[in-house]
C-alpha atoms as a PDB file:
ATOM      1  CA  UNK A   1     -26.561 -10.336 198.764  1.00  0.00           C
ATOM      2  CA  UNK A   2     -24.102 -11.002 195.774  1.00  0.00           C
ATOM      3  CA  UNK A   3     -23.068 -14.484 198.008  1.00  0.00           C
ATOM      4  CA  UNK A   4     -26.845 -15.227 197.863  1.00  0.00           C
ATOM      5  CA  UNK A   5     -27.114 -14.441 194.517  1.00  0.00           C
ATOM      6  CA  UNK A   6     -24.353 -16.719 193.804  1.00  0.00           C
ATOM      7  CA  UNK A   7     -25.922 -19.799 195.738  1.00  0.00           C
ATOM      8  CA  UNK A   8     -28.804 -18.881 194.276  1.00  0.00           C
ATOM      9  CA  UNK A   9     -27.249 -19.168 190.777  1.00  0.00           C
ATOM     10  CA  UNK A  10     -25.375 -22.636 191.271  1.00  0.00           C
ATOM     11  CA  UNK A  11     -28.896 -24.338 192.571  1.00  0.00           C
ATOM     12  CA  UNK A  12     -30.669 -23.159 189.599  1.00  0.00           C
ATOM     13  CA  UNK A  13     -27.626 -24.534 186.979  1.00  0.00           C
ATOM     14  CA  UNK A  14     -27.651 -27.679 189.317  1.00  0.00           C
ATOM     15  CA  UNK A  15     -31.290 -27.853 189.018  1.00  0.00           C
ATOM     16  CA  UNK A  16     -31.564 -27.247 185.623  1.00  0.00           C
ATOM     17  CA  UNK A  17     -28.515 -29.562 184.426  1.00  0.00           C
ATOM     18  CA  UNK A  18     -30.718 -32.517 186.838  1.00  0.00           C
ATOM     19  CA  UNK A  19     -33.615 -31.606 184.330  1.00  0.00           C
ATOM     20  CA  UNK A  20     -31.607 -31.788 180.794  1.00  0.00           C
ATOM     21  CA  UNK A  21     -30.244 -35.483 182.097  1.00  0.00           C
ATOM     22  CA  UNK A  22     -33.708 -36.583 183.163  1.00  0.00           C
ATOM     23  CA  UNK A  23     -34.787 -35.172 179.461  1.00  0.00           C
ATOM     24  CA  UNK A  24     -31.831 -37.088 177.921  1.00  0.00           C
ATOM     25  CA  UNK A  25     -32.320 -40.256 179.772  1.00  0.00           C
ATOM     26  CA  UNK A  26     -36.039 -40.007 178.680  1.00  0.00           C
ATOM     27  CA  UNK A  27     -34.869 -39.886 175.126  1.00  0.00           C
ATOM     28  CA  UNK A  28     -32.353 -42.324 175.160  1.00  0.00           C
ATOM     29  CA  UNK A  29     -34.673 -45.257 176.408  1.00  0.00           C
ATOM     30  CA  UNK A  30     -37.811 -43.982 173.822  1.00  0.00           C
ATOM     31  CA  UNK A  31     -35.233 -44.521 170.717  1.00  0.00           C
ATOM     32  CA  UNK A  32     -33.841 -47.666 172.409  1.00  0.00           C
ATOM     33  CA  UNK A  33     -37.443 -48.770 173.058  1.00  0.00           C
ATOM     34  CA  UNK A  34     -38.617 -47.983 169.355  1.00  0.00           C
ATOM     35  CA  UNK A  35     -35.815 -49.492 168.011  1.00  0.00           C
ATOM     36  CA  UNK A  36     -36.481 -52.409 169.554  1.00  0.00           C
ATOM     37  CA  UNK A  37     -40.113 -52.673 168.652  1.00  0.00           C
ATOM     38  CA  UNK A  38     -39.010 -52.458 164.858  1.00  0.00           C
ATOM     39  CA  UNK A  39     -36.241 -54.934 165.312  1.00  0.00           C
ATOM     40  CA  UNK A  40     -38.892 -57.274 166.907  1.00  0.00           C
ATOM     41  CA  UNK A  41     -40.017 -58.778 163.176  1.00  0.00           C
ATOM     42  CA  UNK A  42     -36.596 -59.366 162.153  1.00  0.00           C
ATOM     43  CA  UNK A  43     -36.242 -61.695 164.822  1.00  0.00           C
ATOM     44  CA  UNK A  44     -39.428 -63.307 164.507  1.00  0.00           C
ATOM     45  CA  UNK A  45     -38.965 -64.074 161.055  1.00  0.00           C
ATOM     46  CA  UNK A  46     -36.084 -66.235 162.538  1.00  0.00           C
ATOM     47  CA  UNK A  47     -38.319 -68.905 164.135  1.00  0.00           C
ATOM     48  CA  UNK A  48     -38.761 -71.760 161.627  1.00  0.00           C
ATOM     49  CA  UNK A  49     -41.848 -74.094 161.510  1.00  0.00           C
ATOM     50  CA  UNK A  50     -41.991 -77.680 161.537  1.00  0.00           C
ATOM     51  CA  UNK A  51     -42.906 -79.265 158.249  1.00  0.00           C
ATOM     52  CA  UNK A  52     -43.283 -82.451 156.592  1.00  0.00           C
ATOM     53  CA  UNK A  53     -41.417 -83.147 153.429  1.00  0.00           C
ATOM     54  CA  UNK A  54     -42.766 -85.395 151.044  1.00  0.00           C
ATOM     55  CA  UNK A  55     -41.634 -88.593 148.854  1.00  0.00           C
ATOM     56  CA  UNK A  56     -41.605 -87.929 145.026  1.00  0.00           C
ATOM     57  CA  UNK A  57     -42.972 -91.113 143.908  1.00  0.00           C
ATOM     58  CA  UNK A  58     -41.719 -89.450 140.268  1.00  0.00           C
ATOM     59  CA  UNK A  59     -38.897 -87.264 139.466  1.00  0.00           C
ATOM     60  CA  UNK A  60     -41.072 -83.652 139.345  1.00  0.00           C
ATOM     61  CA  UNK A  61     -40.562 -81.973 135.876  1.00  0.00           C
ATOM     62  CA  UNK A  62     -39.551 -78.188 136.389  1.00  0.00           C
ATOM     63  CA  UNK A  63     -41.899 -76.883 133.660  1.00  0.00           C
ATOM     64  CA  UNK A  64     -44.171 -74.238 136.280  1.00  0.00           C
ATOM     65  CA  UNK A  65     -47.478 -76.741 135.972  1.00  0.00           C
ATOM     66  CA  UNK A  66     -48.098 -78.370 139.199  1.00  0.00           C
ATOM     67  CA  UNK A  67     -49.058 -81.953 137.494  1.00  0.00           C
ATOM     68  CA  UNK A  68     -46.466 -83.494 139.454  1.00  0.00           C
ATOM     69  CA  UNK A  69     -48.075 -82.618 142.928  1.00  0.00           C
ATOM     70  CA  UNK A  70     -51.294 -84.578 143.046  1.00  0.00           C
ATOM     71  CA  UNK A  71     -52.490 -82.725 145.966  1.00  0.00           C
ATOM     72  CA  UNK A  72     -51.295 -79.114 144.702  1.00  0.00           C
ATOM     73  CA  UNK A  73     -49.609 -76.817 147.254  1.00  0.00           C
ATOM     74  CA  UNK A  74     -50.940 -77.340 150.773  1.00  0.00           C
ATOM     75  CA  UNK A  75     -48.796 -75.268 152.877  1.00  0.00           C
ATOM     76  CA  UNK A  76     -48.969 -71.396 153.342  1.00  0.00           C
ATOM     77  CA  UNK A  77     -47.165 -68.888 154.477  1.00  0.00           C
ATOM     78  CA  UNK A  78     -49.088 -65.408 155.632  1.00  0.00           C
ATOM     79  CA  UNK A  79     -46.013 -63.015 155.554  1.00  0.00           C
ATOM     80  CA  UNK A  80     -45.137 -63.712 151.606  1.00  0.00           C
ATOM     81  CA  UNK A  81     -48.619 -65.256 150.734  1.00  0.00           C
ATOM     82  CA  UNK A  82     -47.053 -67.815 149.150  1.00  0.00           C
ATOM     83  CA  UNK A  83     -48.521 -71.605 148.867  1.00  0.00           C
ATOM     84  CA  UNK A  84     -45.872 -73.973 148.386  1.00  0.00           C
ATOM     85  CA  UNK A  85     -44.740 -77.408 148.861  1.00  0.00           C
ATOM     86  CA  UNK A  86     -41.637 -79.504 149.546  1.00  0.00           C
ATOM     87  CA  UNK A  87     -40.812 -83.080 148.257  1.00  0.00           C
ATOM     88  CA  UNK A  88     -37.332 -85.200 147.471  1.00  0.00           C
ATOM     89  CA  UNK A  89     -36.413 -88.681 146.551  1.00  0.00           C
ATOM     90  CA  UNK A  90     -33.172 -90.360 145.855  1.00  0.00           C
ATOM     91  CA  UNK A  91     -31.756 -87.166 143.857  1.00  0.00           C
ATOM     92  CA  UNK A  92     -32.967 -83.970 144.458  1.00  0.00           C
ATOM     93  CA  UNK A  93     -34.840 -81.837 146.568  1.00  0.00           C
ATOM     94  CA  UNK A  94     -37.690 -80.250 144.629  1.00  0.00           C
ATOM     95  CA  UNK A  95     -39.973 -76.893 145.573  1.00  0.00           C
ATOM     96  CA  UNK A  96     -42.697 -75.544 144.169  1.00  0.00           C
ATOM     97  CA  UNK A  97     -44.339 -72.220 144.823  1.00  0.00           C
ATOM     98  CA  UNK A  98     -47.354 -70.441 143.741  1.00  0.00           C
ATOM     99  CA  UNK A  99     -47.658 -66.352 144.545  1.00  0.00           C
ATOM    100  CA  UNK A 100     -51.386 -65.415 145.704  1.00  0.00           C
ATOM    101  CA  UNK A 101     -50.497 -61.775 145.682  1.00  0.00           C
ATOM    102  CA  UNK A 102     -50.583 -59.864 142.739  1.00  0.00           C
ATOM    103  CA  UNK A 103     -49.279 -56.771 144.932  1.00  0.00           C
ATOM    104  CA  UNK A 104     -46.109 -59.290 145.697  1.00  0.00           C
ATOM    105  CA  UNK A 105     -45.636 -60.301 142.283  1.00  0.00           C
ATOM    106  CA  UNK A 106     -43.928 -57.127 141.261  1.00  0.00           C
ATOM    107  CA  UNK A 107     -41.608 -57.730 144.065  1.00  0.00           C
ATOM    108  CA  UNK A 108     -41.177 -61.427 143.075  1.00  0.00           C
ATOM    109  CA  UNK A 109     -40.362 -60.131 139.233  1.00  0.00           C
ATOM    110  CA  UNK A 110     -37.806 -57.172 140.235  1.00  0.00           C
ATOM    111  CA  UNK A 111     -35.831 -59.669 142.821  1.00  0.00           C
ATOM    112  CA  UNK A 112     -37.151 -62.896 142.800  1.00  0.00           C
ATOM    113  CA  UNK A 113     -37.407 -65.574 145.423  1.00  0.00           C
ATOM    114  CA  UNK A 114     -34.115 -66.855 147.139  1.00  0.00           C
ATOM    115  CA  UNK A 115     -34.491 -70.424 148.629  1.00  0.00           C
ATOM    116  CA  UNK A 116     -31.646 -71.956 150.805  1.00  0.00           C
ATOM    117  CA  UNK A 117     -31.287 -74.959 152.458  1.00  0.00           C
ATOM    118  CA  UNK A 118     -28.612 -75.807 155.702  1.00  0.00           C
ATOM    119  CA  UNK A 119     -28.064 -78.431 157.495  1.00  0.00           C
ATOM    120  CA  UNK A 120     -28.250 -77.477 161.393  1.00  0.00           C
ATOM    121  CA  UNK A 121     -25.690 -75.059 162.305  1.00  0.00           C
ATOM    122  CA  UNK A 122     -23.242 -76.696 159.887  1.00  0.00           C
ATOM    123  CA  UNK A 123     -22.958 -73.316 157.623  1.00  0.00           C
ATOM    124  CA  UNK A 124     -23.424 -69.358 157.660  1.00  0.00           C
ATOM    125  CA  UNK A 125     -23.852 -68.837 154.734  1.00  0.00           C
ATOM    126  CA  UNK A 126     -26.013 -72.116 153.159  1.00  0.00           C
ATOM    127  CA  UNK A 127     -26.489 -72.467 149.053  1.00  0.00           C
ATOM    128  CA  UNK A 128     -29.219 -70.521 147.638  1.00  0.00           C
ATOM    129  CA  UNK A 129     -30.770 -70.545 144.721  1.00  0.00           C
ATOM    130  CA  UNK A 130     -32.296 -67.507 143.454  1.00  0.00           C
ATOM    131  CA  UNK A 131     -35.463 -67.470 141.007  1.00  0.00           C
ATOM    132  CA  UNK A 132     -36.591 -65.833 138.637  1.00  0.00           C
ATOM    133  CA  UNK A 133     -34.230 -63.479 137.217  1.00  0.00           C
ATOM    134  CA  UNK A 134     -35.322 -61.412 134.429  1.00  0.00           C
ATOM    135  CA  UNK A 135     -33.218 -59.973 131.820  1.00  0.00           C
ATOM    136  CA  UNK A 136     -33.054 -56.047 132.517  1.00  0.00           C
ATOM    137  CA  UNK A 137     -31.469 -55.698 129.101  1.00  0.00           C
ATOM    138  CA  UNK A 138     -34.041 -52.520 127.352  1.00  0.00           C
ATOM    139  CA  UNK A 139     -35.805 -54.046 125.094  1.00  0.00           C
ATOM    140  CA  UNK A 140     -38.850 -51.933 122.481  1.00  0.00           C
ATOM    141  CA  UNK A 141     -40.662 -49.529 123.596  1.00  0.00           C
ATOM    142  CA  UNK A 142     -44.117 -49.809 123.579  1.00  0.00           C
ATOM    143  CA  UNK A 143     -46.883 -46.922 122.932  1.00  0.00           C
ATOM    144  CA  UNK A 144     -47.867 -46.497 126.280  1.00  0.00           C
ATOM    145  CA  UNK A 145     -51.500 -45.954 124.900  1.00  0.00           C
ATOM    146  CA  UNK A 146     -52.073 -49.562 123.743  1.00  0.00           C
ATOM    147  CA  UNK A 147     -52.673 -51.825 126.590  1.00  0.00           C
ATOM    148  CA  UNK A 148     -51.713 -55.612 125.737  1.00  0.00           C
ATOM    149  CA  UNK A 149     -53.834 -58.813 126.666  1.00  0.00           C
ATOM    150  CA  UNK A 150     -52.839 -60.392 130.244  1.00  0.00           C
ATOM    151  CA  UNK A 151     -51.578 -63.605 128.386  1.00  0.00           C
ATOM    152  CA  UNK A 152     -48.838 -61.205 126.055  1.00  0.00           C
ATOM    153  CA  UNK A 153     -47.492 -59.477 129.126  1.00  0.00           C
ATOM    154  CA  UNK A 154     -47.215 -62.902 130.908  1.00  0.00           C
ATOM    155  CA  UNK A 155     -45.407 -64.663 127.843  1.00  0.00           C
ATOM    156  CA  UNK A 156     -43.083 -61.354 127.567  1.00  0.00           C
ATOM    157  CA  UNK A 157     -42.136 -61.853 131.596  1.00  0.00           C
ATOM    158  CA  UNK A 158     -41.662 -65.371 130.561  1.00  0.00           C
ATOM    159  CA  UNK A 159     -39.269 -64.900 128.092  1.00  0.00           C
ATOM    160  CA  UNK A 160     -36.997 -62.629 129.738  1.00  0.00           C
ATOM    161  CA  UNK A 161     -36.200 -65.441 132.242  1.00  0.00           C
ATOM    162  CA  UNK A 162     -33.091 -66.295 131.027  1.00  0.00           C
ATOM    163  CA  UNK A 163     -31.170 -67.763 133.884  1.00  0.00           C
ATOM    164  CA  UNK A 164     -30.757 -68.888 137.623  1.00  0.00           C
ATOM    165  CA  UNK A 165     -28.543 -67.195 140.047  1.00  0.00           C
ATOM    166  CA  UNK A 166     -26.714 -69.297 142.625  1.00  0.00           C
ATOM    167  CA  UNK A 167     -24.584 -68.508 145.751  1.00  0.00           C
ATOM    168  CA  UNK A 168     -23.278 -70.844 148.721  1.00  0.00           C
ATOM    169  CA  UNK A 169     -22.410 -74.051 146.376  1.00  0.00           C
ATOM    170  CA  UNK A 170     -18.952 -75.201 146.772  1.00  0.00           C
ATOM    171  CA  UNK A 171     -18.784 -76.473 143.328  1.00  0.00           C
ATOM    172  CA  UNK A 172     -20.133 -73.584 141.606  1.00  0.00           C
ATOM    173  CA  UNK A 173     -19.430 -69.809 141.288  1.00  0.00           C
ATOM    174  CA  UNK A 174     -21.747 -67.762 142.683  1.00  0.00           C
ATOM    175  CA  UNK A 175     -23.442 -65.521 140.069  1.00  0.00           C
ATOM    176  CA  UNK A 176     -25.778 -66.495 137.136  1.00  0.00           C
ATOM    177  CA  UNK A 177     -26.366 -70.277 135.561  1.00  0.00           C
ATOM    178  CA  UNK A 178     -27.650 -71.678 132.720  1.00  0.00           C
ATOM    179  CA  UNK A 179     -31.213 -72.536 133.065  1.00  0.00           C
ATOM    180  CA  UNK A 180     -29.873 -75.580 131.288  1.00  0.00           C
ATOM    181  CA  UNK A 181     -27.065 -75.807 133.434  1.00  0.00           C
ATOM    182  CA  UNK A 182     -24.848 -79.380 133.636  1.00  0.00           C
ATOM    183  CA  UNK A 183     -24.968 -79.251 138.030  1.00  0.00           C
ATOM    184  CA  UNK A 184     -28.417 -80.835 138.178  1.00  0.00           C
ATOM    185  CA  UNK A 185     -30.270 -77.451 139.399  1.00  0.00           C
ATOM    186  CA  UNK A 186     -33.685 -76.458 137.625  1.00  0.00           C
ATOM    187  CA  UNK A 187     -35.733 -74.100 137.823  1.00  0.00           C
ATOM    188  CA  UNK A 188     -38.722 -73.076 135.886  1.00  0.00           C
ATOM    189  CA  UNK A 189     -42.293 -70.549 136.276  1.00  0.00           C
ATOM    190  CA  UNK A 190     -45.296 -70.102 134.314  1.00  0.00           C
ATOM    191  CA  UNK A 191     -48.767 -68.678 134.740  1.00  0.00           C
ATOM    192  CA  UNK A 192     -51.713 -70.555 136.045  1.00  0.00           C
ATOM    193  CA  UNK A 193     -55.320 -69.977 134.575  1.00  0.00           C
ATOM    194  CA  UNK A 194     -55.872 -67.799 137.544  1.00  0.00           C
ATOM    195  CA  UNK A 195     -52.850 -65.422 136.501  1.00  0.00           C
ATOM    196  CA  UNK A 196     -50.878 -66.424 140.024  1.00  0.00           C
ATOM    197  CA  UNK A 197     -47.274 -67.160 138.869  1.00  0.00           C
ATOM    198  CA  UNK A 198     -45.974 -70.574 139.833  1.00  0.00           C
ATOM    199  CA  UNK A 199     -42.621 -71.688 140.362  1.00  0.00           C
ATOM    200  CA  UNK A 200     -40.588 -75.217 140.419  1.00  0.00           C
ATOM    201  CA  UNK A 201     -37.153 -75.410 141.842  1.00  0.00           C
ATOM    202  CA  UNK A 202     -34.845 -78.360 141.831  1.00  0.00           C
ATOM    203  CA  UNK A 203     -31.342 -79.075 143.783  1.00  0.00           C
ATOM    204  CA  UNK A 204     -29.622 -82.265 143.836  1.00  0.00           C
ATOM    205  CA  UNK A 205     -29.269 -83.343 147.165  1.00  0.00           C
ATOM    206  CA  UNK A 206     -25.471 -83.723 146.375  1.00  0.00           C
ATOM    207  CA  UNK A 207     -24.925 -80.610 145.873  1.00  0.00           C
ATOM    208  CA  UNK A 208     -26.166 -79.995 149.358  1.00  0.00           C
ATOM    209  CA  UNK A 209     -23.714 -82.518 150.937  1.00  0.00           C
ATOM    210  CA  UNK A 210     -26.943 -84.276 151.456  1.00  0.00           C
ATOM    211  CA  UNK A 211     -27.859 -87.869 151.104  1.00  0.00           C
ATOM    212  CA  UNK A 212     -31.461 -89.736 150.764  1.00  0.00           C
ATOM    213  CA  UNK A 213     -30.985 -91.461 153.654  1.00  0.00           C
ATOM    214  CA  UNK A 214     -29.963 -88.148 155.841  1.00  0.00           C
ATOM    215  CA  UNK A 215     -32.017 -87.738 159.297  1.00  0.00           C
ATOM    216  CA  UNK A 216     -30.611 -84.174 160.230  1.00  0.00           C
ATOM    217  CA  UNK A 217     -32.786 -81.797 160.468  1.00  0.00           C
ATOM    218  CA  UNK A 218     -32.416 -79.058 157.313  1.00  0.00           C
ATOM    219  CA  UNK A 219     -33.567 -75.184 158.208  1.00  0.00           C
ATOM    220  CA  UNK A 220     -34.812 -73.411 154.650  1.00  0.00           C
ATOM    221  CA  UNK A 221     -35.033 -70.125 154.122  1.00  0.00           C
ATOM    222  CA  UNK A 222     -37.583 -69.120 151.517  1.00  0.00           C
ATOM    223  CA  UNK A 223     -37.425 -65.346 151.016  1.00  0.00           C
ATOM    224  CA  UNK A 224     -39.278 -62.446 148.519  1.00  0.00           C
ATOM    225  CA  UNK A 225     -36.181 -60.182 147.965  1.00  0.00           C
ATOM    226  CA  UNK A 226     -37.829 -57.473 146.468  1.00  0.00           C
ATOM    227  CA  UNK A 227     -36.407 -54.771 144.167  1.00  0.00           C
ATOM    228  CA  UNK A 228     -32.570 -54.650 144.058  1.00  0.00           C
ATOM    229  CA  UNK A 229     -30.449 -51.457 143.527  1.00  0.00           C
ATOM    230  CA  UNK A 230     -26.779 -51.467 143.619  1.00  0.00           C
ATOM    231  CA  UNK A 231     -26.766 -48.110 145.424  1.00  0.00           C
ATOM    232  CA  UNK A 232     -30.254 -49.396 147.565  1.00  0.00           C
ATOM    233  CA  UNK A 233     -32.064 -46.193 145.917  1.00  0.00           C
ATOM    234  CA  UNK A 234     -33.902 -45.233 142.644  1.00  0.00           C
ATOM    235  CA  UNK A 235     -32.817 -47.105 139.532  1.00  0.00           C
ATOM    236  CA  UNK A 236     -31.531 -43.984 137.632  1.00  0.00           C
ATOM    237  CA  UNK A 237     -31.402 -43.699 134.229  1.00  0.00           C
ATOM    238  CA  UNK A 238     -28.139 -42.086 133.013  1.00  0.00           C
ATOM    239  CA  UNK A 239     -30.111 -38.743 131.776  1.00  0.00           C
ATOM    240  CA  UNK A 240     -31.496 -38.864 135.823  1.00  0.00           C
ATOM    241  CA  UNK A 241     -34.962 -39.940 134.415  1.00  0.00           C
ATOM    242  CA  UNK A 242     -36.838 -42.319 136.694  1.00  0.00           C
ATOM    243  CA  UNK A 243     -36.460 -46.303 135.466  1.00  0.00           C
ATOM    244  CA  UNK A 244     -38.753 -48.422 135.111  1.00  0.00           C
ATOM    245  CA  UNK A 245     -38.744 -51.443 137.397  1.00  0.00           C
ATOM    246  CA  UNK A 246     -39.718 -55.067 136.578  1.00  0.00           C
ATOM    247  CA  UNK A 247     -43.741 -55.803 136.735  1.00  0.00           C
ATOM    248  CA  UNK A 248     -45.729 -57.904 134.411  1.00  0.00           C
ATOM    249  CA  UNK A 249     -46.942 -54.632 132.429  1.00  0.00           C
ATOM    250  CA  UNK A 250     -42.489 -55.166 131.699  1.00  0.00           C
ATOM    251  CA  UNK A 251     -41.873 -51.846 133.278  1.00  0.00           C
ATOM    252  CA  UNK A 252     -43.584 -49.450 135.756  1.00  0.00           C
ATOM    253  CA  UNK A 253     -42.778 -46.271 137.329  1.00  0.00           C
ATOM    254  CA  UNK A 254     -43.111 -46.208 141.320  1.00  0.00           C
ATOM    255  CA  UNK A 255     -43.748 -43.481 143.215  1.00  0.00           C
ATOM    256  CA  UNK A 256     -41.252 -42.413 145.735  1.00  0.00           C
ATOM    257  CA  UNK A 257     -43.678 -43.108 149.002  1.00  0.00           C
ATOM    258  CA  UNK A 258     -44.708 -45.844 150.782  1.00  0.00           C
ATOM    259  CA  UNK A 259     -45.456 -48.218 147.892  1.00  0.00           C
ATOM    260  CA  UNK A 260     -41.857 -48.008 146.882  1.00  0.00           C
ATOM    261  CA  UNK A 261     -40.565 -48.951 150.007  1.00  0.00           C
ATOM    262  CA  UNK A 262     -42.649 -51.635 150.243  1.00  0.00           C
ATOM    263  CA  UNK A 263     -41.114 -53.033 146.737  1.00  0.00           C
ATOM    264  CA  UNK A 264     -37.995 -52.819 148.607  1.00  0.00           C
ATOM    265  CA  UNK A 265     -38.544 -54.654 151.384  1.00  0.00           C
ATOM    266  CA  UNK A 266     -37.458 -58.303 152.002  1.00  0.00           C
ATOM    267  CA  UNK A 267     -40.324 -60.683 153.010  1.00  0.00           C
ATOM    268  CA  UNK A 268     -38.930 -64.251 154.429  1.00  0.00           C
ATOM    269  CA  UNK A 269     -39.826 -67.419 156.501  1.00  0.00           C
ATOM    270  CA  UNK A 270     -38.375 -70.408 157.712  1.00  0.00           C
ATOM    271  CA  UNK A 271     -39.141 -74.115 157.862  1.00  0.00           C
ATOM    272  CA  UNK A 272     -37.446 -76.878 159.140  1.00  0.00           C
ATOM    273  CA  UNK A 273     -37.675 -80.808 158.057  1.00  0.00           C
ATOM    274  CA  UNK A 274     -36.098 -83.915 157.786  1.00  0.00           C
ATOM    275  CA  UNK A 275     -35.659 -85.669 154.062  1.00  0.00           C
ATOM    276  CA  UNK A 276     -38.437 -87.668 153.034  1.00  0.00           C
ATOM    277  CA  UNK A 277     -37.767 -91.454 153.367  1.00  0.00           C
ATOM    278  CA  UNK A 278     -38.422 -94.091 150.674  1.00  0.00           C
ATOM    279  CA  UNK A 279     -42.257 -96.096 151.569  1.00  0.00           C
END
């Protein structure tokens, strides 16, 4: 009886350990497959769409007015809402973009919009210009009671632009520019009458290692960055006080849910063209 007993004990473990590795398995491909499914986007966002760049018949003045594009901003992109449109000539490469979303706009004003340009596998890590970037320095407080006019909070966004940020460029050191800067780059934003914030960005096509008369194909990368923490949690205060974050009211308080994350995330496309030739 006690040998039975035994046998009987070693099938059971032997059963039961066959049930905890079934289990396990079972697990194992559910996170795999989960993981998956969320790293699915990422890689979508990779694929780039064909566009057609277009010939400045002028140079285009970066002043955030779209006078200089006769036929405004015909291209759109779902994932950022943005409307945009892509021109060069001899000089530069010039972009202009105008944000649909007044949810995105927050994001827009606490990171701003990174746009890169790379010439075909030539370069991991291409030059990018990144615009706007707002002043965080505190400025007055404001009596949280009085609500300002739309066109005050817009010219107080406005006017803590005070430079561009650059990365990639082999003749310049990454960090912030001048917005009057003596490489050639420009970049510029205003509001339109409908209160949808419009950007101009120009790069001289030097400065790419690019040339008018270039036929290689050039990916960019035009990407909502969204809020920016150097620990990639709450802006804290030093007396552990929430901070406010950069919105056209000049400073809101998010909640710690959903809506935060979502001024977090990263929002990005990609396009591909050839340079624009001369008529």
């Amino acid at each position: 009886m006690k040998s039975l007993h035994l046998v009987l004990n070693h099938s059971t473990y032997k059963s039961l350990k066959l049930q905890t590795m079934i289990k396990l398995k079972s697990v194992v491909l559910t996170i795999a497959y989960v993981a998956l499914m969320n790293l699915a986007p990422a890689f979508s966002q990779k694929k780039a769409d064909m566009i057609t760049t277009k010939w400045a018949e002028k140079p285009v003045l970066a002043d955030g007015q779209l006078n200089d594009w006769r036929d405004s901003l015909t291209l759109y992109n779902e994932a950022t809402k943005l409307y945009y449109n892509l021109a060069n000539d001899e000089k530069n490469i010039y972009l202009a973009i105008r944000s649909s979303s007044k949810e995105d706009l927050t994001k827009i004003l606490a990171g701003g919009i990174s746009f890169s340009a790379n010439i075909e596998s030539k370069k991991k890590d291409p030059a990018t210009v990144i615009f706007p970037v707002l002043d965080r320095t505190p400025g007055k407080s404001r009596n949280v009671k009085e609500q300002p006019e739309i066109e005050e909070m817009q010219k107080k966004v406005l006017s803590r632009i005070k430079d561009i940020k650059v990365s990639g460029f082999k003749e310049i050191i990454d960090g912030g520019i001048s917005l009057e800067n003596t490489y050639g780059i420009r970049a510029s934003a205003a509001f339109d009458k409908n209160n949808n914030l419009v950007q101009e960005i120009i790069i001289p096509l030097s400065l790419l290692n690019l040339s008018s008369s270039s036929t290689e194909l050039v990916t960019y990368n035009i990407k909502i960055n969204g809020l920016q923490t150097p620990s990639g949690g709450m802006p804290q205060r030093q007396d552990n006080q929430r901070q406010p974050i950069g919105g056209i009211y000049g400073g809101q308080y998010p909640q710690r849910n959903t809506q935060y994350n979502k001024l977090l995330a990263k929002t990005e496309f990609y396009i591909k063209s050839r340079l624009a030739a001369k008529p």
